[in-house]
C-alpha atoms as a PDB file:
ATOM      1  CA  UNK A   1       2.966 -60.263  22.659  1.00  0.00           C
ATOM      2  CA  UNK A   2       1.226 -62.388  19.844  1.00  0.00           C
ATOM      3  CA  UNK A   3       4.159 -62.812  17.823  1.00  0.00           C
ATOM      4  CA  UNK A   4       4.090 -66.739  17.694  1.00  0.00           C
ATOM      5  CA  UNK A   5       2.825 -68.040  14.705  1.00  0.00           C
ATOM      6  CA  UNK A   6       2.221 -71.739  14.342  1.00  0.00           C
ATOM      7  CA  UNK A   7       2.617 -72.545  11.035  1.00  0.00           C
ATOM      8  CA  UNK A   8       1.121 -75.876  11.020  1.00  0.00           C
ATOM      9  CA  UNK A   9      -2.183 -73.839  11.830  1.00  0.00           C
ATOM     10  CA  UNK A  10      -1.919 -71.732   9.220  1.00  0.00           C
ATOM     11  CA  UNK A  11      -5.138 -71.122   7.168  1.00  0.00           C
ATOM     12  CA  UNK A  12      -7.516 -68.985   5.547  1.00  0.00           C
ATOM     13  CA  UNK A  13     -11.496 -68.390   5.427  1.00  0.00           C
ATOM     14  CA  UNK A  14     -12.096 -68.697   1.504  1.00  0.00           C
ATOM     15  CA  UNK A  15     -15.345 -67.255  -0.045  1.00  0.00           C
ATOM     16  CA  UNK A  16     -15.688 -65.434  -2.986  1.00  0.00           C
ATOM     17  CA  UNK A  17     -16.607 -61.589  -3.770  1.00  0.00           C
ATOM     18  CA  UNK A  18     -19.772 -63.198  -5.631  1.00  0.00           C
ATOM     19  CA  UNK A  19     -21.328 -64.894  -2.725  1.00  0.00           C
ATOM     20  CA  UNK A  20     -20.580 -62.068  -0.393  1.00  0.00           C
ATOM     21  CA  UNK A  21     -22.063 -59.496  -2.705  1.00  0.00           C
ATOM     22  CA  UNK A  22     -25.431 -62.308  -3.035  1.00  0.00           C
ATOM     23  CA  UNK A  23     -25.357 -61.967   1.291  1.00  0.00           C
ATOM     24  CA  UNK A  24     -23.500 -64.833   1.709  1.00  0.00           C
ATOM     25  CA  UNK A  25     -20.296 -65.661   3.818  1.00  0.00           C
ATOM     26  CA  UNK A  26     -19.902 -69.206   2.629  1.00  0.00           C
ATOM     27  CA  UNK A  27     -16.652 -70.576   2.808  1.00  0.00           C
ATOM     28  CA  UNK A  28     -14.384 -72.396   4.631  1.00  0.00           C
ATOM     29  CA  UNK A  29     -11.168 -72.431   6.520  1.00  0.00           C
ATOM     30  CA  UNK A  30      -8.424 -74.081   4.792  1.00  0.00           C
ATOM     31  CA  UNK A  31      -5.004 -75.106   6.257  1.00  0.00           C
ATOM     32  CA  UNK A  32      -1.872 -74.375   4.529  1.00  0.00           C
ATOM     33  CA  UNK A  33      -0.240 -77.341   5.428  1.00  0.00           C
ATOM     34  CA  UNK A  34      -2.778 -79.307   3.157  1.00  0.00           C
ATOM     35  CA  UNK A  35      -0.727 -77.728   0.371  1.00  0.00           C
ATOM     36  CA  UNK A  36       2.118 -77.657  -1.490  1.00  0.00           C
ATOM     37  CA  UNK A  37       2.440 -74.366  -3.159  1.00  0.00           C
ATOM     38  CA  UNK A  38       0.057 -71.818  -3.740  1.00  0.00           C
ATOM     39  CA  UNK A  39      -1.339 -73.487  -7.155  1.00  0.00           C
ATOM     40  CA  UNK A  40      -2.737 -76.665  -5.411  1.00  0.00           C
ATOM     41  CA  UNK A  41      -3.829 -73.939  -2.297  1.00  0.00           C
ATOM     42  CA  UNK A  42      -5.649 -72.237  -5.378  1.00  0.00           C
ATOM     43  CA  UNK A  43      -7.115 -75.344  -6.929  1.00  0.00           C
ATOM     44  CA  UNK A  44      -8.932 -76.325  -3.842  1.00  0.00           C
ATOM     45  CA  UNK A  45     -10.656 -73.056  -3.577  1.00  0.00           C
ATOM     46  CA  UNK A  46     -11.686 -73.441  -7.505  1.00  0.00           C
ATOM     47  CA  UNK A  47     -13.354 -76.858  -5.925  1.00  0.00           C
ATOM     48  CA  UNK A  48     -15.006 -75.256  -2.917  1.00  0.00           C
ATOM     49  CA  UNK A  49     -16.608 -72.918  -5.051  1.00  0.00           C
ATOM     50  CA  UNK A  50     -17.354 -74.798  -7.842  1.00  0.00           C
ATOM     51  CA  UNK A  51     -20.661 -73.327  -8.383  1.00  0.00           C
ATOM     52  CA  UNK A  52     -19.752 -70.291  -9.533  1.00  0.00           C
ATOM     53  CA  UNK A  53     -18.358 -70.311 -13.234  1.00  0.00           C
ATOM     54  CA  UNK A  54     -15.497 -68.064 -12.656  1.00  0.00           C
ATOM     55  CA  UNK A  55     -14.660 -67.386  -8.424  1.00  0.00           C
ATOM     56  CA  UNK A  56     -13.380 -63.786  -7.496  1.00  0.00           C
ATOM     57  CA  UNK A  57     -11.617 -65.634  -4.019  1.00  0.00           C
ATOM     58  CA  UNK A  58     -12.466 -63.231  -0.989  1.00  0.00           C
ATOM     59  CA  UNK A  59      -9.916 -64.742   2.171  1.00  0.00           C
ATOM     60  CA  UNK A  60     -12.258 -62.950   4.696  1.00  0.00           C
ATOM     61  CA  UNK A  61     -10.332 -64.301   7.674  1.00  0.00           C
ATOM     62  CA  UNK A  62      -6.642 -65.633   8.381  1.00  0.00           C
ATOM     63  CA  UNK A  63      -4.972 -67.274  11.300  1.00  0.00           C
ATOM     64  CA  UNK A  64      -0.938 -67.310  11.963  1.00  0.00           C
ATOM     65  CA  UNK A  65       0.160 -66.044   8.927  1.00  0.00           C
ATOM     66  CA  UNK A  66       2.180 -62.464   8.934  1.00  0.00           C
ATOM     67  CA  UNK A  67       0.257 -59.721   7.511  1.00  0.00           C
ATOM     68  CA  UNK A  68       2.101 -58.991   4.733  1.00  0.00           C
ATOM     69  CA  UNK A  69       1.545 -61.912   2.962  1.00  0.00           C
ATOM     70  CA  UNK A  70      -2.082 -61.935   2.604  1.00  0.00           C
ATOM     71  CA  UNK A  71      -4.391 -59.027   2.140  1.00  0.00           C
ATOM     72  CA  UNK A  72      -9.048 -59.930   1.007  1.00  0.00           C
ATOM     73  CA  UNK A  73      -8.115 -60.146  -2.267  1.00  0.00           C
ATOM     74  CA  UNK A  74      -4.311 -61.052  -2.192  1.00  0.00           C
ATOM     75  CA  UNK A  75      -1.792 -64.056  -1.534  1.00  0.00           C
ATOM     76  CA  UNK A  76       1.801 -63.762  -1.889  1.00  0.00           C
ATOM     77  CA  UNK A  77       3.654 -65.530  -4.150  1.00  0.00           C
ATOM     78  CA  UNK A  78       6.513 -66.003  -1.459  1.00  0.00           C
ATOM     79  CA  UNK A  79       3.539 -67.436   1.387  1.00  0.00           C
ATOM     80  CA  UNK A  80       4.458 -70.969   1.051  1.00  0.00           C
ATOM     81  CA  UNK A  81       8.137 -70.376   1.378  1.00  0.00           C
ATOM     82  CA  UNK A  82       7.955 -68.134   4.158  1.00  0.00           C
ATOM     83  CA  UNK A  83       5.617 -70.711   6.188  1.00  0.00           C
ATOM     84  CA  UNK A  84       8.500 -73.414   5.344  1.00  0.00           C
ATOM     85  CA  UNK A  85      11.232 -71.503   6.620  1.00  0.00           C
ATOM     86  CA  UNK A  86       9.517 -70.529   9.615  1.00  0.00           C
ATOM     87  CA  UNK A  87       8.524 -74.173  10.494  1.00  0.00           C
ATOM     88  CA  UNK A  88      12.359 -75.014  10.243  1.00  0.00           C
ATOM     89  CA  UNK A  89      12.850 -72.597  12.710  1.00  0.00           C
ATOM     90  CA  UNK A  90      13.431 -73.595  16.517  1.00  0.00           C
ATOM     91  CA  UNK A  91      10.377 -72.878  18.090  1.00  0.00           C
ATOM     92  CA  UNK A  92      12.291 -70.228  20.549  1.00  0.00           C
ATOM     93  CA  UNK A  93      13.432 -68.022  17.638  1.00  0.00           C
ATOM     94  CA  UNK A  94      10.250 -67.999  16.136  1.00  0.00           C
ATOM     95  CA  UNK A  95       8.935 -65.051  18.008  1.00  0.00           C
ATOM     96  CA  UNK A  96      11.842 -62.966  18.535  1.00  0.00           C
ATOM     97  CA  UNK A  97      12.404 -63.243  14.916  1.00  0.00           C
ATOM     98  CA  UNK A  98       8.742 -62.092  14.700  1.00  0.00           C
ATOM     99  CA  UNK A  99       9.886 -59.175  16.838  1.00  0.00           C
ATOM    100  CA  UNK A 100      13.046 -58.117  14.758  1.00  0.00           C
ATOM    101  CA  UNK A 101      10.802 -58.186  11.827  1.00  0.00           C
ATOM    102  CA  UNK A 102       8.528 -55.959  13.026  1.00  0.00           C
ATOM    103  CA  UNK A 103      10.621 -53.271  14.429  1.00  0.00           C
ATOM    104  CA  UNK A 104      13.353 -53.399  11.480  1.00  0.00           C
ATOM    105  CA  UNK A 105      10.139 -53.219   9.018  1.00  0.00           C
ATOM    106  CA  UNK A 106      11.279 -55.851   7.565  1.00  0.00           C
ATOM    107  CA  UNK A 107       8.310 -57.730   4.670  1.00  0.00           C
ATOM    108  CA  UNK A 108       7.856 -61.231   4.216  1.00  0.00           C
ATOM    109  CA  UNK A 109       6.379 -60.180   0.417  1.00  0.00           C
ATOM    110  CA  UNK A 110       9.557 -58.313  -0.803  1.00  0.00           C
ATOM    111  CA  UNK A 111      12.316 -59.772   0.736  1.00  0.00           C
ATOM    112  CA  UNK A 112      13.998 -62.946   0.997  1.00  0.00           C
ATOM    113  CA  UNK A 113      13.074 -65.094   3.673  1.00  0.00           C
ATOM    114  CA  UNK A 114      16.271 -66.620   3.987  1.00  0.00           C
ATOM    115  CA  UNK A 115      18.225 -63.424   4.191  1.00  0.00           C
ATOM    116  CA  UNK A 116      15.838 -62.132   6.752  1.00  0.00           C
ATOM    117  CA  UNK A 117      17.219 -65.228   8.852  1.00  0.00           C
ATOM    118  CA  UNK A 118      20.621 -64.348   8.460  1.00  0.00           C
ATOM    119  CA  UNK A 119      20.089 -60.910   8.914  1.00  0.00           C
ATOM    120  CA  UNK A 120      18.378 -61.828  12.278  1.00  0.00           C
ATOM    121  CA  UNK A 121      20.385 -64.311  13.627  1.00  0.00           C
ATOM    122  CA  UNK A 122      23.782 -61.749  12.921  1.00  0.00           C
ATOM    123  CA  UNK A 123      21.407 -59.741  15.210  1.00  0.00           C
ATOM    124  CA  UNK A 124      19.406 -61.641  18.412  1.00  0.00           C
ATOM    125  CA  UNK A 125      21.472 -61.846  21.099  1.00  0.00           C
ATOM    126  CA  UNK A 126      18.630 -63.456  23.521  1.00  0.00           C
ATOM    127  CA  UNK A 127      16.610 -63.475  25.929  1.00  0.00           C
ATOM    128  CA  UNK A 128      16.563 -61.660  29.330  1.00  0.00           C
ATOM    129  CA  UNK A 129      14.532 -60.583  31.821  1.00  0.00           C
ATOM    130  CA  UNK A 130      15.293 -56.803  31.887  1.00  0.00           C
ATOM    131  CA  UNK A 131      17.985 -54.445  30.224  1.00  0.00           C
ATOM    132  CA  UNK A 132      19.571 -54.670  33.141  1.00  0.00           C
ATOM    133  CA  UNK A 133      19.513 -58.398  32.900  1.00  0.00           C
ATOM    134  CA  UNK A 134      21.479 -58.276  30.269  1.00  0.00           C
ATOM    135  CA  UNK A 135      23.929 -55.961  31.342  1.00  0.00           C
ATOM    136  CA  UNK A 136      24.412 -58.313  34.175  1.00  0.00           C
ATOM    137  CA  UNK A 137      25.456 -60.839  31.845  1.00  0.00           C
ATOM    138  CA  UNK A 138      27.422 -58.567  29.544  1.00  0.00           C
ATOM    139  CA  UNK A 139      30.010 -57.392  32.088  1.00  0.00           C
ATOM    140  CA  UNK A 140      29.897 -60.981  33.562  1.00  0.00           C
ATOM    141  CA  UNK A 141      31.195 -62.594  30.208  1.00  0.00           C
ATOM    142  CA  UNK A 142      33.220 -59.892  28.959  1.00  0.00           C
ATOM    143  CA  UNK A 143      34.951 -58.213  31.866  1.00  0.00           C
ATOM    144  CA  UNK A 144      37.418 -59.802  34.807  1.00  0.00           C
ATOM    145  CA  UNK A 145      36.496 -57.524  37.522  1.00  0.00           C
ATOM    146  CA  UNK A 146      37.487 -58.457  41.173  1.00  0.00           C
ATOM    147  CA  UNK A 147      34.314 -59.394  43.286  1.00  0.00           C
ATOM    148  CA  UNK A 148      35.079 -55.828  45.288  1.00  0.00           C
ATOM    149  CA  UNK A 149      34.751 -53.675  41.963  1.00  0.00           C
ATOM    150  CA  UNK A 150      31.688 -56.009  41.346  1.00  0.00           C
ATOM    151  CA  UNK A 151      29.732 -54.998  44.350  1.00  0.00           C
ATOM    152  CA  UNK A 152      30.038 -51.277  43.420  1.00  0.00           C
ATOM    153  CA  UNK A 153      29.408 -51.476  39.605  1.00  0.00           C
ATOM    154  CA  UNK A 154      26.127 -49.585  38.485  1.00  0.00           C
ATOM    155  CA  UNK A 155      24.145 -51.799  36.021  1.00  0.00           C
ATOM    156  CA  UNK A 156      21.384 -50.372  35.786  1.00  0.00           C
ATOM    157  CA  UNK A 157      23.401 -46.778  34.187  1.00  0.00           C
ATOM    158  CA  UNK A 158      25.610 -49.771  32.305  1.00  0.00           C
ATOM    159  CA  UNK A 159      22.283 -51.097  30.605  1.00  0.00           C
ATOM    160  CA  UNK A 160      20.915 -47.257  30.098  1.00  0.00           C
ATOM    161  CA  UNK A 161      24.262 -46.720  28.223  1.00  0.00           C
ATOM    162  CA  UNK A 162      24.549 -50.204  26.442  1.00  0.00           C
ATOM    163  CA  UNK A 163      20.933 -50.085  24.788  1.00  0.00           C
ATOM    164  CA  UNK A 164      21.163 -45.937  24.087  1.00  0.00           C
ATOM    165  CA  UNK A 165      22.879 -47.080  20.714  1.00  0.00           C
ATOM    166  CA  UNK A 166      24.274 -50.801  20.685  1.00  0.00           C
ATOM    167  CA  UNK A 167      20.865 -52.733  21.443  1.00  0.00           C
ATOM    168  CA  UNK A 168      17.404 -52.470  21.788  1.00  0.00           C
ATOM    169  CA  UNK A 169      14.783 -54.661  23.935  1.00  0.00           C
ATOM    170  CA  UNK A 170      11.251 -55.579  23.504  1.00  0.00           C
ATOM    171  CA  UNK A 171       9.221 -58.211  25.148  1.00  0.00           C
ATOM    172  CA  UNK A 172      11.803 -59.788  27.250  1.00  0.00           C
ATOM    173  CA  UNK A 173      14.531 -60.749  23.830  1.00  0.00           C
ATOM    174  CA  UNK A 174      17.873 -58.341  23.015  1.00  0.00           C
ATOM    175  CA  UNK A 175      18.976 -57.567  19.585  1.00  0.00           C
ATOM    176  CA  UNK A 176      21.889 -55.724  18.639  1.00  0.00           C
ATOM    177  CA  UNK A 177      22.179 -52.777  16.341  1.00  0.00           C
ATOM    178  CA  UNK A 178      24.330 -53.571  13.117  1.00  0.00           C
END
């Protein structure tokens, strides 16, 4: 799975492309949440590598930050944003909203955080243990069927037809298809 991301952890190994290319890995891991925005992020890697007269930053490692926001060379402009919004997210949604991301393609670095919330939350449905799980529930909430009907209904060709074209599943959540 690996989806979660904990936000609070968020940080990046910062050395610099001088150092490395001199066979060194100095650096050191710096947390996110020690910063406001990505100027005072950028100002305390100036200080940690105040030796060298004009830094070429190398983030050589990252921890629970989405890809697409940080690359060796590369921050995103939107990083602190997206790290914001995702903290004010319930800790639940956090990883199917992961999930949705990464099978709708969706990227933190060109698109709007904030619409990528909506556009998710018009979309998760929940969580289940199988398809068939949730076609359990689906005929249970939306259909009046006598108990005798019940005992004869097929859900597991119900779910087969259900997530064909009006859902999809992956890692235990359901998400339907707008």
């Amino acid at each position: 799975m690996a989806h979660q991301i904990n936000t609070l952890e968020a940080s990046i190994y910062v050395g610099t492309y001088g150092k490395y290319n001199a066979g060194s890995l100095f650096g050191k891991w710096l947390n996110l949440s020690n910063y406001s925005d990505k100027d005072e992020f950028y100002t305390a890697c100036r200080e940690l590598h105040k030796d060298e007269r004009d830094p070429e930053f190398m983030f050589q490692d990252f921890e629970n930050i989405p890809e697409d926001l940080i690359s060796e060379s590369w921050i995103s402009d939107k990083i602190f944003d997206v790290l914001e919004a995702l903290d004010d997210m319930e800790e639940s949604q956090q990883e199917p909203f992961m999930i949705w991301c990464n099978n709708r393609s969706h990227s933190f670095s060109d698109e709007d955080i904030y619409d990528l919330i909506r556009g998710f939350e018009n979309e998760y449905v929940g969580e289940y243990e199988d398809e068939e799980d949730y076609a359990y529930n689906y005929v249970e909430q939306c259909y009046d069927l006598p108990e005798f009907v019940l005992s004869y209904f097929d859900y597991e060709k119900f779910a087969h037809d259900l997530f064909m074209g009006d859902y999809w599943f992956e890692d235990g959540y359901v998400f339907c298809n707008s």
